[in-house]
C-alpha atoms as a PDB file:
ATOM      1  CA  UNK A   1     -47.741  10.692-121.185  1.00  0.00           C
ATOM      2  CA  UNK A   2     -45.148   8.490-123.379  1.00  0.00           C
ATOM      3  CA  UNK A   3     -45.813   4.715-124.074  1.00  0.00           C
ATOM      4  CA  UNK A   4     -43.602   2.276-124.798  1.00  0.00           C
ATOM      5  CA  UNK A   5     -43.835  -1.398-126.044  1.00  0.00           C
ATOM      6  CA  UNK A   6     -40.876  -3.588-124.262  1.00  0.00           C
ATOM      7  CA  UNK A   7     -40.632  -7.473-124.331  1.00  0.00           C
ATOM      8  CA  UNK A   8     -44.421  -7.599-124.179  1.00  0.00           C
ATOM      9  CA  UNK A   9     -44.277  -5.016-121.326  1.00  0.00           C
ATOM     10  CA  UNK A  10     -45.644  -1.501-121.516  1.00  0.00           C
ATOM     11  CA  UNK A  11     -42.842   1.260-120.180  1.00  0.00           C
ATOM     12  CA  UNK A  12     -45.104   4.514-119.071  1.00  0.00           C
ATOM     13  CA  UNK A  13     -42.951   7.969-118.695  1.00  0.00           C
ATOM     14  CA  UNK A  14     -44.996  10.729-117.345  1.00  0.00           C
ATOM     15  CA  UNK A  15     -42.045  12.796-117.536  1.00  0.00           C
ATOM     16  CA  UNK A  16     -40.345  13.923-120.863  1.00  0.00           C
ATOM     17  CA  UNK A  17     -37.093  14.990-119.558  1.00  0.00           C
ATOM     18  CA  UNK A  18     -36.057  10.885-118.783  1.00  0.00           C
ATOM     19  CA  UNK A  19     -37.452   9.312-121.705  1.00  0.00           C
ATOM     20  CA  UNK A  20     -34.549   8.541-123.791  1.00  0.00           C
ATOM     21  CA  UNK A  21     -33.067   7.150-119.956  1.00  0.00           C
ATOM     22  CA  UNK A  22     -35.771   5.132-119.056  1.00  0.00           C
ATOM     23  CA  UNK A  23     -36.081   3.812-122.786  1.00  0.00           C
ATOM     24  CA  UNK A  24     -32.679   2.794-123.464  1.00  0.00           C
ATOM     25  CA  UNK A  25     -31.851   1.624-119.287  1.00  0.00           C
ATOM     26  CA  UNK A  26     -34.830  -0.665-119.253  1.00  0.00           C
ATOM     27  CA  UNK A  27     -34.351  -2.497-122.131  1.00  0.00           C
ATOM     28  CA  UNK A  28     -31.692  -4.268-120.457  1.00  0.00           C
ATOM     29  CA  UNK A  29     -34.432  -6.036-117.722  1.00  0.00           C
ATOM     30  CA  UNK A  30     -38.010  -7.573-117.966  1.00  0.00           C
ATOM     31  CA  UNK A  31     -39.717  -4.656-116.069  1.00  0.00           C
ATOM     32  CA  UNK A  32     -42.340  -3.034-115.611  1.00  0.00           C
ATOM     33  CA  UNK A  33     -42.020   0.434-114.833  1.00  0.00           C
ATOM     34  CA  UNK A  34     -44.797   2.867-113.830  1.00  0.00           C
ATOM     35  CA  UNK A  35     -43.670   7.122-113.566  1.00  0.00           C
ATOM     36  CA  UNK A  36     -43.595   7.207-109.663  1.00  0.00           C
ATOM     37  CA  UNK A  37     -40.892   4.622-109.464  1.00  0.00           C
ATOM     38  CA  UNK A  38     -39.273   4.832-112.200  1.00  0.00           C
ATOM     39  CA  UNK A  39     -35.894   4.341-110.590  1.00  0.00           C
ATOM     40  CA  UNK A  40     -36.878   0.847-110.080  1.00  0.00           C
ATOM     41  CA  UNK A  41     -34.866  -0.617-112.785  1.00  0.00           C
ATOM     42  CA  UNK A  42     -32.039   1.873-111.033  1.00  0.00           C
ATOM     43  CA  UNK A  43     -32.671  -0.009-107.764  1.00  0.00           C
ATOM     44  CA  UNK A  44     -32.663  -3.517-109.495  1.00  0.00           C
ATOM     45  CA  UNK A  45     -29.863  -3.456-111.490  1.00  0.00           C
ATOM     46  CA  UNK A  46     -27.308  -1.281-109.468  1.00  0.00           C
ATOM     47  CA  UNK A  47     -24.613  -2.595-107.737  1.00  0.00           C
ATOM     48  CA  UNK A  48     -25.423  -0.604-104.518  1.00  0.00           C
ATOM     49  CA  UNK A  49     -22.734   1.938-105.275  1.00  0.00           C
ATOM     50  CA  UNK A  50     -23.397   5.535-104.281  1.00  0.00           C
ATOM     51  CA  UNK A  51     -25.157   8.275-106.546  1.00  0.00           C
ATOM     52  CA  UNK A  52     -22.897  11.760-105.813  1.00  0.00           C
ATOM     53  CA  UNK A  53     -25.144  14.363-105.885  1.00  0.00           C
ATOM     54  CA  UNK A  54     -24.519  17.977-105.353  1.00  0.00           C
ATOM     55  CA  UNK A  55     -26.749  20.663-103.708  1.00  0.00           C
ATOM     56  CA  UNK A  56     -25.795  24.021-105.193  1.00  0.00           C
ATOM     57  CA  UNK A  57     -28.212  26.479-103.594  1.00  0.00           C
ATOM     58  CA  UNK A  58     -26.391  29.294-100.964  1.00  0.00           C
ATOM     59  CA  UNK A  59     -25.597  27.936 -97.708  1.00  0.00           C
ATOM     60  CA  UNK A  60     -28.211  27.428 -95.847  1.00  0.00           C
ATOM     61  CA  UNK A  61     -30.865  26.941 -98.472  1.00  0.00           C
ATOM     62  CA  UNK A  62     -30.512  22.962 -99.180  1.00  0.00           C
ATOM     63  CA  UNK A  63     -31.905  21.440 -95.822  1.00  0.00           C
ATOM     64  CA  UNK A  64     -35.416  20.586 -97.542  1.00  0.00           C
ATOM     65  CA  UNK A  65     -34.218  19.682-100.937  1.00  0.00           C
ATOM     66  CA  UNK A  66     -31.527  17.247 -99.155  1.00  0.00           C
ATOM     67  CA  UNK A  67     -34.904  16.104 -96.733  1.00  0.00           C
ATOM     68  CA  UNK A  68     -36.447  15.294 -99.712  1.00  0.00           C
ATOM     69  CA  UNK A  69     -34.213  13.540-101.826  1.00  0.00           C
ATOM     70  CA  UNK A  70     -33.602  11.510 -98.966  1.00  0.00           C
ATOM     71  CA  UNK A  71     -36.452  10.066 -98.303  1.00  0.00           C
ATOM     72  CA  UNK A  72     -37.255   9.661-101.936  1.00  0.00           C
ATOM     73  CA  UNK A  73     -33.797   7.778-102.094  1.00  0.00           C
ATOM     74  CA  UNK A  74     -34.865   5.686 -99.140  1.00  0.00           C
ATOM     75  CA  UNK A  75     -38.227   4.723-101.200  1.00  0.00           C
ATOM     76  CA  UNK A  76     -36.369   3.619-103.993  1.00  0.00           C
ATOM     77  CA  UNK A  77     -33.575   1.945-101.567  1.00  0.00           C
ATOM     78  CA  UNK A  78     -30.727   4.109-103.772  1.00  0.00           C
ATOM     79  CA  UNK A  79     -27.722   4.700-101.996  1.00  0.00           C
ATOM     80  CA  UNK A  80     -26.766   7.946-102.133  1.00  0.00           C
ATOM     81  CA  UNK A  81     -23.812  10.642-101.093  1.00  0.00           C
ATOM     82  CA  UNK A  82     -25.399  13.232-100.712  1.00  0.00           C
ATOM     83  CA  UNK A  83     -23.100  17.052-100.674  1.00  0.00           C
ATOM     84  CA  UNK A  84     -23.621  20.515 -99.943  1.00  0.00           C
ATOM     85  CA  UNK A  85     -21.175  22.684-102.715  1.00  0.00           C
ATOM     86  CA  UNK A  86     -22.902  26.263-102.340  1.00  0.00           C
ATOM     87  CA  UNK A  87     -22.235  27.975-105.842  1.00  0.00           C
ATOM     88  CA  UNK A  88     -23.468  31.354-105.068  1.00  0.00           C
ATOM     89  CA  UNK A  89     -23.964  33.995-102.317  1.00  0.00           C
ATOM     90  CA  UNK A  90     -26.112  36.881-101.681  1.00  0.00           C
ATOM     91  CA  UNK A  91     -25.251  40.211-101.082  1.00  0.00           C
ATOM     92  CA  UNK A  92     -26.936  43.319-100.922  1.00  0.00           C
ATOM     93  CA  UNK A  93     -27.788  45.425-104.566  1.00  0.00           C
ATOM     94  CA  UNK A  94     -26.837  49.159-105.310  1.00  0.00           C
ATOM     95  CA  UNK A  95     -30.668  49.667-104.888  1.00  0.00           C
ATOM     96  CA  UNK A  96     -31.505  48.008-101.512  1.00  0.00           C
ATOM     97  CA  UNK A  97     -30.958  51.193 -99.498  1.00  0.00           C
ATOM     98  CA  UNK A  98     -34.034  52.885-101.583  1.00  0.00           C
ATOM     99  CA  UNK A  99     -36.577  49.848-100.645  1.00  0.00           C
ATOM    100  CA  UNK A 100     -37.759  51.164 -97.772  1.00  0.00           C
ATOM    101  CA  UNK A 101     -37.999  54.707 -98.851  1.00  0.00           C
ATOM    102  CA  UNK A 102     -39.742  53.573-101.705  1.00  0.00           C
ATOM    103  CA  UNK A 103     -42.562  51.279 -99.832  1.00  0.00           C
ATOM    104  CA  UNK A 104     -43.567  53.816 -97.669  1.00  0.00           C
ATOM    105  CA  UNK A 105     -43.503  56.891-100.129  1.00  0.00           C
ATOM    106  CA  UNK A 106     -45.647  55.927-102.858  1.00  0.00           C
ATOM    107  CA  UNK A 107     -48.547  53.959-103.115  1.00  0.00           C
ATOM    108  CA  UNK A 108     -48.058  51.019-104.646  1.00  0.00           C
ATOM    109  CA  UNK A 109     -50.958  48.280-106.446  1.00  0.00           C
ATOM    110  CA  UNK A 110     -48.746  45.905-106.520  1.00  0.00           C
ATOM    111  CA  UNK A 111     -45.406  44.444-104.871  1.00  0.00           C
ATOM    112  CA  UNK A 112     -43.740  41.376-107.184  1.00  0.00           C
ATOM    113  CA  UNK A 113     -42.028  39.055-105.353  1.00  0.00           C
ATOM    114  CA  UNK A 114     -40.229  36.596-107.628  1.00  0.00           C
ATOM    115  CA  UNK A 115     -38.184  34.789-104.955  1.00  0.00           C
ATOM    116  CA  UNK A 116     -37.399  33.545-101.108  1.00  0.00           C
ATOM    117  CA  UNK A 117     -34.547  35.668-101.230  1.00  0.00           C
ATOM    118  CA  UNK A 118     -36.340  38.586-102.645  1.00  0.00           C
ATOM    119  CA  UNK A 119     -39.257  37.950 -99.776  1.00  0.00           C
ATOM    120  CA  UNK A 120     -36.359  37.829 -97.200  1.00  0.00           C
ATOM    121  CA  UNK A 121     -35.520  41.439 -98.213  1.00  0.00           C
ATOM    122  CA  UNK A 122     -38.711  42.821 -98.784  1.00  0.00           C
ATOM    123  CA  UNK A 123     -39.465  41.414 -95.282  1.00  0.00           C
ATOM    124  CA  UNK A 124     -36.439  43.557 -93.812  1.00  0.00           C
ATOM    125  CA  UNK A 125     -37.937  46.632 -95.348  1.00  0.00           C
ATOM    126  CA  UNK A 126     -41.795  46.090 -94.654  1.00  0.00           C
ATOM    127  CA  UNK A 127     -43.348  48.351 -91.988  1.00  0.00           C
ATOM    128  CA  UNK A 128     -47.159  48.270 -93.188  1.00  0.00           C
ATOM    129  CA  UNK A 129     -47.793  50.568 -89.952  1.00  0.00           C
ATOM    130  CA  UNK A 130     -46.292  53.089 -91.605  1.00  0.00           C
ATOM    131  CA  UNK A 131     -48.034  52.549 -95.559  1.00  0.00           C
ATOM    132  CA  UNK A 132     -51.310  54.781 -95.973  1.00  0.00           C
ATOM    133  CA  UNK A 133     -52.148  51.770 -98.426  1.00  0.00           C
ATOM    134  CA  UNK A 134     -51.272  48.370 -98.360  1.00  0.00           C
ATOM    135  CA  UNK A 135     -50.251  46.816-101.780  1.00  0.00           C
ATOM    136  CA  UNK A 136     -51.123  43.961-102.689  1.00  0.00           C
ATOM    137  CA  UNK A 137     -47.893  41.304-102.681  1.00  0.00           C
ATOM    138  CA  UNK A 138     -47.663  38.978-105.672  1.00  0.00           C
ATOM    139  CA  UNK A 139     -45.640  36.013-104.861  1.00  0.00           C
ATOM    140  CA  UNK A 140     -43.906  33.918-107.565  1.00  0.00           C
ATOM    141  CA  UNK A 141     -43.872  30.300-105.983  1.00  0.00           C
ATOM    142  CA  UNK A 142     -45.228  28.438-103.121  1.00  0.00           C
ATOM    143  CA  UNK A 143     -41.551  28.768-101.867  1.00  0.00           C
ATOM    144  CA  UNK A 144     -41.398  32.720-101.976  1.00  0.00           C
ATOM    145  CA  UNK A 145     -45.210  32.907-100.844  1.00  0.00           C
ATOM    146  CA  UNK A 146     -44.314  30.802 -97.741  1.00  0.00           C
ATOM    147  CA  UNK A 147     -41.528  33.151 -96.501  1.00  0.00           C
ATOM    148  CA  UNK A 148     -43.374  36.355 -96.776  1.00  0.00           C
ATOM    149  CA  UNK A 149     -46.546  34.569 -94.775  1.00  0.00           C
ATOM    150  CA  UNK A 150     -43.431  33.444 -92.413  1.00  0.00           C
ATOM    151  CA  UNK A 151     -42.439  37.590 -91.784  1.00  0.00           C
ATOM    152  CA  UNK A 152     -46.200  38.506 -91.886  1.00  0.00           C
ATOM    153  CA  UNK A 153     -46.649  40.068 -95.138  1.00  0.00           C
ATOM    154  CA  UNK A 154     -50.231  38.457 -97.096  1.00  0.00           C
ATOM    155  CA  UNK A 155     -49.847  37.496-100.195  1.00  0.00           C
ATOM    156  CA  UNK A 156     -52.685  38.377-102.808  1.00  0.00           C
ATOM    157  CA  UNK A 157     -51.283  36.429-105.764  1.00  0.00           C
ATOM    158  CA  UNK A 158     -50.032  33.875-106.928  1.00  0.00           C
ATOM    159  CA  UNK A 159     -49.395  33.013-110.561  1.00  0.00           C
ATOM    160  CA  UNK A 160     -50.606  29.234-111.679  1.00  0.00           C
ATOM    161  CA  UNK A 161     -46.592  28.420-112.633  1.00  0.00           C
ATOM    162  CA  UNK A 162     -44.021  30.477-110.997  1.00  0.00           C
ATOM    163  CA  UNK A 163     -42.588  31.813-113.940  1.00  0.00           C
ATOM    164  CA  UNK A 164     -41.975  35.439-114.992  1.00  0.00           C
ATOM    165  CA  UNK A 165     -44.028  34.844-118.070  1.00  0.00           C
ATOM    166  CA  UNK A 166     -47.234  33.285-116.515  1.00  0.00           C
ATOM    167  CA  UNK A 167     -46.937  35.904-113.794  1.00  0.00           C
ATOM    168  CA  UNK A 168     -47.247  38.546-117.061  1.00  0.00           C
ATOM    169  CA  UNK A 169     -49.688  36.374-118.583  1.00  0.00           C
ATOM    170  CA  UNK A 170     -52.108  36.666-115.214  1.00  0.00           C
ATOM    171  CA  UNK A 171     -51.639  39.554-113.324  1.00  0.00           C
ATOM    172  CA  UNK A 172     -54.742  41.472-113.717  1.00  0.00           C
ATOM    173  CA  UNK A 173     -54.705  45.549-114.286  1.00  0.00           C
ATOM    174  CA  UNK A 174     -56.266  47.157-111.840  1.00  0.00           C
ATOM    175  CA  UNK A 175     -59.661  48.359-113.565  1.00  0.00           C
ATOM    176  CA  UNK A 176     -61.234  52.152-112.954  1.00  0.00           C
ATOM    177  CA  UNK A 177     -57.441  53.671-113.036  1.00  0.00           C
ATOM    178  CA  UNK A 178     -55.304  55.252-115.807  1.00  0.00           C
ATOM    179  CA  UNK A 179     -52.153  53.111-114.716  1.00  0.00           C
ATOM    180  CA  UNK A 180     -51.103  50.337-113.016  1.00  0.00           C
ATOM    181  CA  UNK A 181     -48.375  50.759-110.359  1.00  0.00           C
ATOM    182  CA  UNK A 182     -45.649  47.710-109.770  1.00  0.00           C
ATOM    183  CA  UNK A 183     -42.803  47.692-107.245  1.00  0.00           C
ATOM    184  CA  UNK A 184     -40.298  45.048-108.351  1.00  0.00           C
ATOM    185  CA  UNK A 185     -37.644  44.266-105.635  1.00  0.00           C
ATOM    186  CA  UNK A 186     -35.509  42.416-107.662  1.00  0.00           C
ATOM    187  CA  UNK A 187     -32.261  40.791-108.155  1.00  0.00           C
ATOM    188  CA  UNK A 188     -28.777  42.343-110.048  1.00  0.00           C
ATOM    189  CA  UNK A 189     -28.784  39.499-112.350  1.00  0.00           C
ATOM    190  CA  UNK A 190     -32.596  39.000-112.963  1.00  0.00           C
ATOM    191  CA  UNK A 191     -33.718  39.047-117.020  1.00  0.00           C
ATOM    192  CA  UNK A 192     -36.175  41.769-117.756  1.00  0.00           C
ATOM    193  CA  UNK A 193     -38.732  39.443-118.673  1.00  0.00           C
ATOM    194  CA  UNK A 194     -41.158  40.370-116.027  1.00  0.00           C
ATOM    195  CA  UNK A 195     -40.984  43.882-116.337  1.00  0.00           C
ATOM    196  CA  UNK A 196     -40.720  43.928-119.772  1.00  0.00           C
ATOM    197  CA  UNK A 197     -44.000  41.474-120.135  1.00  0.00           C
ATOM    198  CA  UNK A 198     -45.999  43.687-117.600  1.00  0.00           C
ATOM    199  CA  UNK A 199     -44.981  47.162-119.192  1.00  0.00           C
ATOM    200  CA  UNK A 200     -46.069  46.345-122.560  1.00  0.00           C
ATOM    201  CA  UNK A 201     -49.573  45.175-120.702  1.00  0.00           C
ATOM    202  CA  UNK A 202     -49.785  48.398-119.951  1.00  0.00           C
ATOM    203  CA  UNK A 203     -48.361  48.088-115.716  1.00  0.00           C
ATOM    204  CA  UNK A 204     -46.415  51.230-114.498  1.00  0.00           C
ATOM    205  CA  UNK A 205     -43.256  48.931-113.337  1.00  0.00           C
ATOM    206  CA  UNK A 206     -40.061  50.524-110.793  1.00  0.00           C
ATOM    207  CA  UNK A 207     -37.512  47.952-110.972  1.00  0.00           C
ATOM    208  CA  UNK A 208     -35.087  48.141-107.745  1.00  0.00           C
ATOM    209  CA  UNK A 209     -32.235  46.028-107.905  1.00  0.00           C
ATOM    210  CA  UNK A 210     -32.409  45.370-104.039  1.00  0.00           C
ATOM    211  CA  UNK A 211     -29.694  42.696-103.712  1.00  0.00           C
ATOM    212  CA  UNK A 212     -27.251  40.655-105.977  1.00  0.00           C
ATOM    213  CA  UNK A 213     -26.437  37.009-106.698  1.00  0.00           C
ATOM    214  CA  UNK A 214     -22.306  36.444-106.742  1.00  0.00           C
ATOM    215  CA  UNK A 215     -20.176  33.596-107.078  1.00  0.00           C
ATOM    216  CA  UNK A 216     -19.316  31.547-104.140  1.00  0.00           C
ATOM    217  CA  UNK A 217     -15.651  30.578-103.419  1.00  0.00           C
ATOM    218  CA  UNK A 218     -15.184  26.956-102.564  1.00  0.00           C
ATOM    219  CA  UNK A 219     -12.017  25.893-100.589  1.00  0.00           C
ATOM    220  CA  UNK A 220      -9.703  23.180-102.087  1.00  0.00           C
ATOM    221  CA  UNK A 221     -11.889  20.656 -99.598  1.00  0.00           C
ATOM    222  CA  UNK A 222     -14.608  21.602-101.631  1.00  0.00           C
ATOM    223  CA  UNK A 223     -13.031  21.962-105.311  1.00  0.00           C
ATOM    224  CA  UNK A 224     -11.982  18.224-104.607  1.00  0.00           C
ATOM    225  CA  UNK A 225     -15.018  16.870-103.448  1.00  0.00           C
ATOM    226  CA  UNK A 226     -16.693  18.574-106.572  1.00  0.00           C
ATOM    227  CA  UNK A 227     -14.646  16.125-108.908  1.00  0.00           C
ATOM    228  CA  UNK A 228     -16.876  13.263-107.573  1.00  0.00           C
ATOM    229  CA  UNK A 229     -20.134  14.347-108.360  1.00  0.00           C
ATOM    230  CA  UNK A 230     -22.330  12.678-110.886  1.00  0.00           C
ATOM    231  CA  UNK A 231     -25.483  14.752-110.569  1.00  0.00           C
ATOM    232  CA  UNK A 232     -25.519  17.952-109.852  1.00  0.00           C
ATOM    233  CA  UNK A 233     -28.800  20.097-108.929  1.00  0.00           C
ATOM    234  CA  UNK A 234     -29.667  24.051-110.166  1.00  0.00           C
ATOM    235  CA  UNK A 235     -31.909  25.873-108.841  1.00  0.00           C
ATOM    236  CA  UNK A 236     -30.837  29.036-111.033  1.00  0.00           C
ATOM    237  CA  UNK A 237     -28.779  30.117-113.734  1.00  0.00           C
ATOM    238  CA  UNK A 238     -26.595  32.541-111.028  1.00  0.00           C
ATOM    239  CA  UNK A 239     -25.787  28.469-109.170  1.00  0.00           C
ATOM    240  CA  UNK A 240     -24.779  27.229-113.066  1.00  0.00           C
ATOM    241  CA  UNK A 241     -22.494  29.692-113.680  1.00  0.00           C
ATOM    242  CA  UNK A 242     -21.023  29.770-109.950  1.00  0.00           C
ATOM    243  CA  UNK A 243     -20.657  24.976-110.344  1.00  0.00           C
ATOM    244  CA  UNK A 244     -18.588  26.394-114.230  1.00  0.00           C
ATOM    245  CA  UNK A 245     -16.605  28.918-112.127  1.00  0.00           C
ATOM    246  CA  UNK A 246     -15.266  26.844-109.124  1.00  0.00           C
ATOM    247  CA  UNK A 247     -15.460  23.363-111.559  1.00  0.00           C
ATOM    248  CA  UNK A 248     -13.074  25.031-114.558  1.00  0.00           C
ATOM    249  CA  UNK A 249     -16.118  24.759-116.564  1.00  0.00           C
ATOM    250  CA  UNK A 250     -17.266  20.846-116.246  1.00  0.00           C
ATOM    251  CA  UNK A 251     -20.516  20.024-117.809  1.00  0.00           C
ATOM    252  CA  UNK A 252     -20.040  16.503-117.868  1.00  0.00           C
ATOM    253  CA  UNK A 253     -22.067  16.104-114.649  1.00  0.00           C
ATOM    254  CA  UNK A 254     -25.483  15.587-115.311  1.00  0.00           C
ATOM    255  CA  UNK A 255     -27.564  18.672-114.620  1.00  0.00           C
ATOM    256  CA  UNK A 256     -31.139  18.549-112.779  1.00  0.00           C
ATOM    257  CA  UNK A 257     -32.399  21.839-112.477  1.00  0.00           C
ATOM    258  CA  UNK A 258     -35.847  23.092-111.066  1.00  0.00           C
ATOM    259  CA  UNK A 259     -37.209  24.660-113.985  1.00  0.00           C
ATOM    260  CA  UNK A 260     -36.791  25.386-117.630  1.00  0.00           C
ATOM    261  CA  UNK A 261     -34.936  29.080-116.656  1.00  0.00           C
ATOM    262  CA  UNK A 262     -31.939  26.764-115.444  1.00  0.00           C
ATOM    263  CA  UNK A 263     -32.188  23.973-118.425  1.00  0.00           C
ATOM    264  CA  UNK A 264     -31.899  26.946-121.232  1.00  0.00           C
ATOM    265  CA  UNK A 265     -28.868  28.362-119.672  1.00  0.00           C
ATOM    266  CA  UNK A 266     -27.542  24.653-118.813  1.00  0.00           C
ATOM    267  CA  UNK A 267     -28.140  24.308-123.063  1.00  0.00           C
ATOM    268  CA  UNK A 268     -25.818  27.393-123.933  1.00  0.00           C
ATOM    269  CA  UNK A 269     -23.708  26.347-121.309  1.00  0.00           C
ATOM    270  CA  UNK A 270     -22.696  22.990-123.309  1.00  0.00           C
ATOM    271  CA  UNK A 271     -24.187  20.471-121.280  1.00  0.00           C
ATOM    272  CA  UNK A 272     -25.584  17.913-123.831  1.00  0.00           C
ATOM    273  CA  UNK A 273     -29.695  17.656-123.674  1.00  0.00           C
ATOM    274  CA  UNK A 274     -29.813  14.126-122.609  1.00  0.00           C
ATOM    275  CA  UNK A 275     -27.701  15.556-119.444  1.00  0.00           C
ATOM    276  CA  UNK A 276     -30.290  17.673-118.592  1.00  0.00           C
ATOM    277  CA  UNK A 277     -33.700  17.155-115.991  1.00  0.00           C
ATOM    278  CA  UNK A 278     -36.148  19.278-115.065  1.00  0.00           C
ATOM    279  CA  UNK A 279     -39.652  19.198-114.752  1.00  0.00           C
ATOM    280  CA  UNK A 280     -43.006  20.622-116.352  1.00  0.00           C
ATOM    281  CA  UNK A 281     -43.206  22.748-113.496  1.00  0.00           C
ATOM    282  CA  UNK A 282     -40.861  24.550-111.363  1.00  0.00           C
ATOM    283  CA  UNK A 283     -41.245  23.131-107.643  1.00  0.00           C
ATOM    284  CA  UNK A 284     -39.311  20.788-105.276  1.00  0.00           C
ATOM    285  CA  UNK A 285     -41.513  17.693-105.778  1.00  0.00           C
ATOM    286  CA  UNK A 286     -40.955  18.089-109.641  1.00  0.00           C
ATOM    287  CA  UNK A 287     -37.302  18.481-109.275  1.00  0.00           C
ATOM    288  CA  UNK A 288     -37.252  15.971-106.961  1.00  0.00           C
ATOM    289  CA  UNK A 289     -38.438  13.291-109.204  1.00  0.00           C
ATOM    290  CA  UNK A 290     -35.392  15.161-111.793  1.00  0.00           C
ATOM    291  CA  UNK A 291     -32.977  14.479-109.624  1.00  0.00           C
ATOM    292  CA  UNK A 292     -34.175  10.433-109.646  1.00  0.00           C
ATOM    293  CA  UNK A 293     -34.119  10.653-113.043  1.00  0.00           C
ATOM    294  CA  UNK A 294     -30.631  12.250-113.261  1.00  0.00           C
ATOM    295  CA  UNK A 295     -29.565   9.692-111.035  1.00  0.00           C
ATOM    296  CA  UNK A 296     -30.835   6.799-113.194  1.00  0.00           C
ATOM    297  CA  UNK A 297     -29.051   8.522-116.104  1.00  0.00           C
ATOM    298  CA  UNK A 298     -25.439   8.746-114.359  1.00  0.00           C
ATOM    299  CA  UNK A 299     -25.777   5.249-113.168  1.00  0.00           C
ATOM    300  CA  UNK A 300     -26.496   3.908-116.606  1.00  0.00           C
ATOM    301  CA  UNK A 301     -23.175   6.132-118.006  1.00  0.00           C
ATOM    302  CA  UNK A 302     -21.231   4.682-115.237  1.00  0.00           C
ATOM    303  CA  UNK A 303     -22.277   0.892-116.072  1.00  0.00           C
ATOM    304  CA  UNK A 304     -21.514   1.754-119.814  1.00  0.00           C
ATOM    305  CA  UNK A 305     -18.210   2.719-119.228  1.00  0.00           C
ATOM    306  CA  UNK A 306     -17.667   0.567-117.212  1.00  0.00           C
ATOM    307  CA  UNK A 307     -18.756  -2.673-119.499  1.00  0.00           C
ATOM    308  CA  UNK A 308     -16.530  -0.456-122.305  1.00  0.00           C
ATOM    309  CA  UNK A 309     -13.703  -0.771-120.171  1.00  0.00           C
ATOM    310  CA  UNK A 310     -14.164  -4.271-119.287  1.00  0.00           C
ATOM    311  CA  UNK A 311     -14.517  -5.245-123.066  1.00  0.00           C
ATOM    312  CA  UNK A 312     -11.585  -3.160-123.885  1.00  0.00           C
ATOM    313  CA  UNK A 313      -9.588  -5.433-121.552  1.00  0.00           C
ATOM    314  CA  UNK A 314     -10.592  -8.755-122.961  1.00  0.00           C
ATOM    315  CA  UNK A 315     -10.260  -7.881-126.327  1.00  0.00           C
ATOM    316  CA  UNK A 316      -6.709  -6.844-125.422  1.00  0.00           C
ATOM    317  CA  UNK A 317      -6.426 -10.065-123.274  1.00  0.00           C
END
């Protein structure tokens, strides 16, 4: 927690990734502004003109992000446009056709699952009827760990922050054996971190690359329609990189993304750090409140310019 002295008035950020935001937007009102709305000073001072925000997850995959940044839009009485620009698509990986083979010819201690889409393909291949023993899933996320209990499959695990490296920080060896055996039903495009991290712990890790993340191709409808966003939300570095690819590389928007994974690669992207959101931990309440505070941050660029512009004219008038 962040304290700030303001006109007599204490400012109180929960949140470091809307500091220098809140800071600088508030000085501009007597306020008072406490973490859970602080979008007030948004609300107060904006001229009721529409935040554009963009939904980049597959198609499909938005409806309860868009619920929820609805009804926290609502709270703060924001208006907002609201779009769906799906950046990437899934397709299956040169390993997917070895899943089920591999589930029911081994036995496994552990199955990693490090995301909904990953569950959704495990789930395809799963046929514990036919497994002489069980493994024990690990789910990365609430979000992953509510699809699997959606297609039946338990979940034993789940790490405290669903992040490849608490995952390898917490998942426990199994004691009384010489090794360790992990199934990882992973993505193309997915870093090595997690097997990496559980290999040198001493895990037995098989890596199948079961399905792959590509690039989504907008049509011109949707190309145009990306030229009026202001904020623009990332739920992975696969969506950055497919928003660069169908934009011609804009990272002027400003970027709230669900967890640090998508900040660093919105960093070596070029987007400037004050353009960039995301909260302590990765999960949609957390990224919700990001998104608010991206939105308070494009507002306040949008007022500057436009008080630069209006100066600009009466000095030339």
């Amino acid at each position: 927690m962040m304290s700030f002295v303001l006109a007599s008035l204490s400012v109180v950020v929960t949140s470091p990734s809307n500091v220098r935001q809140i800071e600088a937007f508030c000085s501009t009102f007597s306020l008072k502004v406490r973490r859970q709305d602080a979008s007030t000073c948004l609300a107060a001072s904006n001229n009721h003109d529409p935040v554009v925000v963009a939904m980049t997850r597959e198609e499909g995959k938005n409806d309860k992000l868009r619920k929820q940044i609805e009804i926290e839009s609502t709270r703060l009485k924001q208006p907002l446009s609201l779009l769906e620009l799906p950046c990437i698509a899934h397709a299956s990986g040169p390993d997917y056709d070895q899943l089920s083979t591999a589930l029911t010819s081994q036995s496994w201690d552990y199955v990693v699952v490090t995301s909904p889409e990953s569950a959704n393909v495990l789930a395809s291949a799963w046929d514990a009827s036919s497994q002489d023993k069980v493994p024990a899933v690990v789910a990365v996320g609430i979000a992953t760990e509510k699809v699997l209990a959606k297609n039946n499959i338990p979940v034993s695990f789940v790490p405290s922050k669903a992040t490849a490296e608490t995952l390898v920080q917490e998942m426990e060896l199994v004691t009384g054996q010489d090794t360790t055996t992990v199934l990882y039903p992973a993505s193309a495009r997915a870093q090595t971190t997690l097997q990496d991290g559980l290999s040198q712990r001493g895990f037995a890790v098989t890596r199948l690359n079961t399905y792959d993340t590509v690039t989504a191709t907008w049509t011109e409808e949707q190309t145009q329609l990306a030229q009026t966003v202001q904020v623009a939300c990332f739920a992975s570095p696969s969506s950055i990189k497919g928003w660069l690819h169908n934009t011609n590389n804009n990272h002027q928007v400003m970027a709230a993304c669900i967890g640090s994974t998508s900040a660093t690669a919105c960093q070596k992207h070029g987007w400037r750090d004050e353009h960039i959101f995301y909260p302590g931990a990765p999960g949609i309440e957390g990224w919700v409140e990001s998104i608010q505070d991206a939105m308070t941050a494009a507002l306040q660029l949008s007022h500057n310019i436009a008080a630069t512009t209006a100066d600009n004219k009466a000095t030339k008038a």
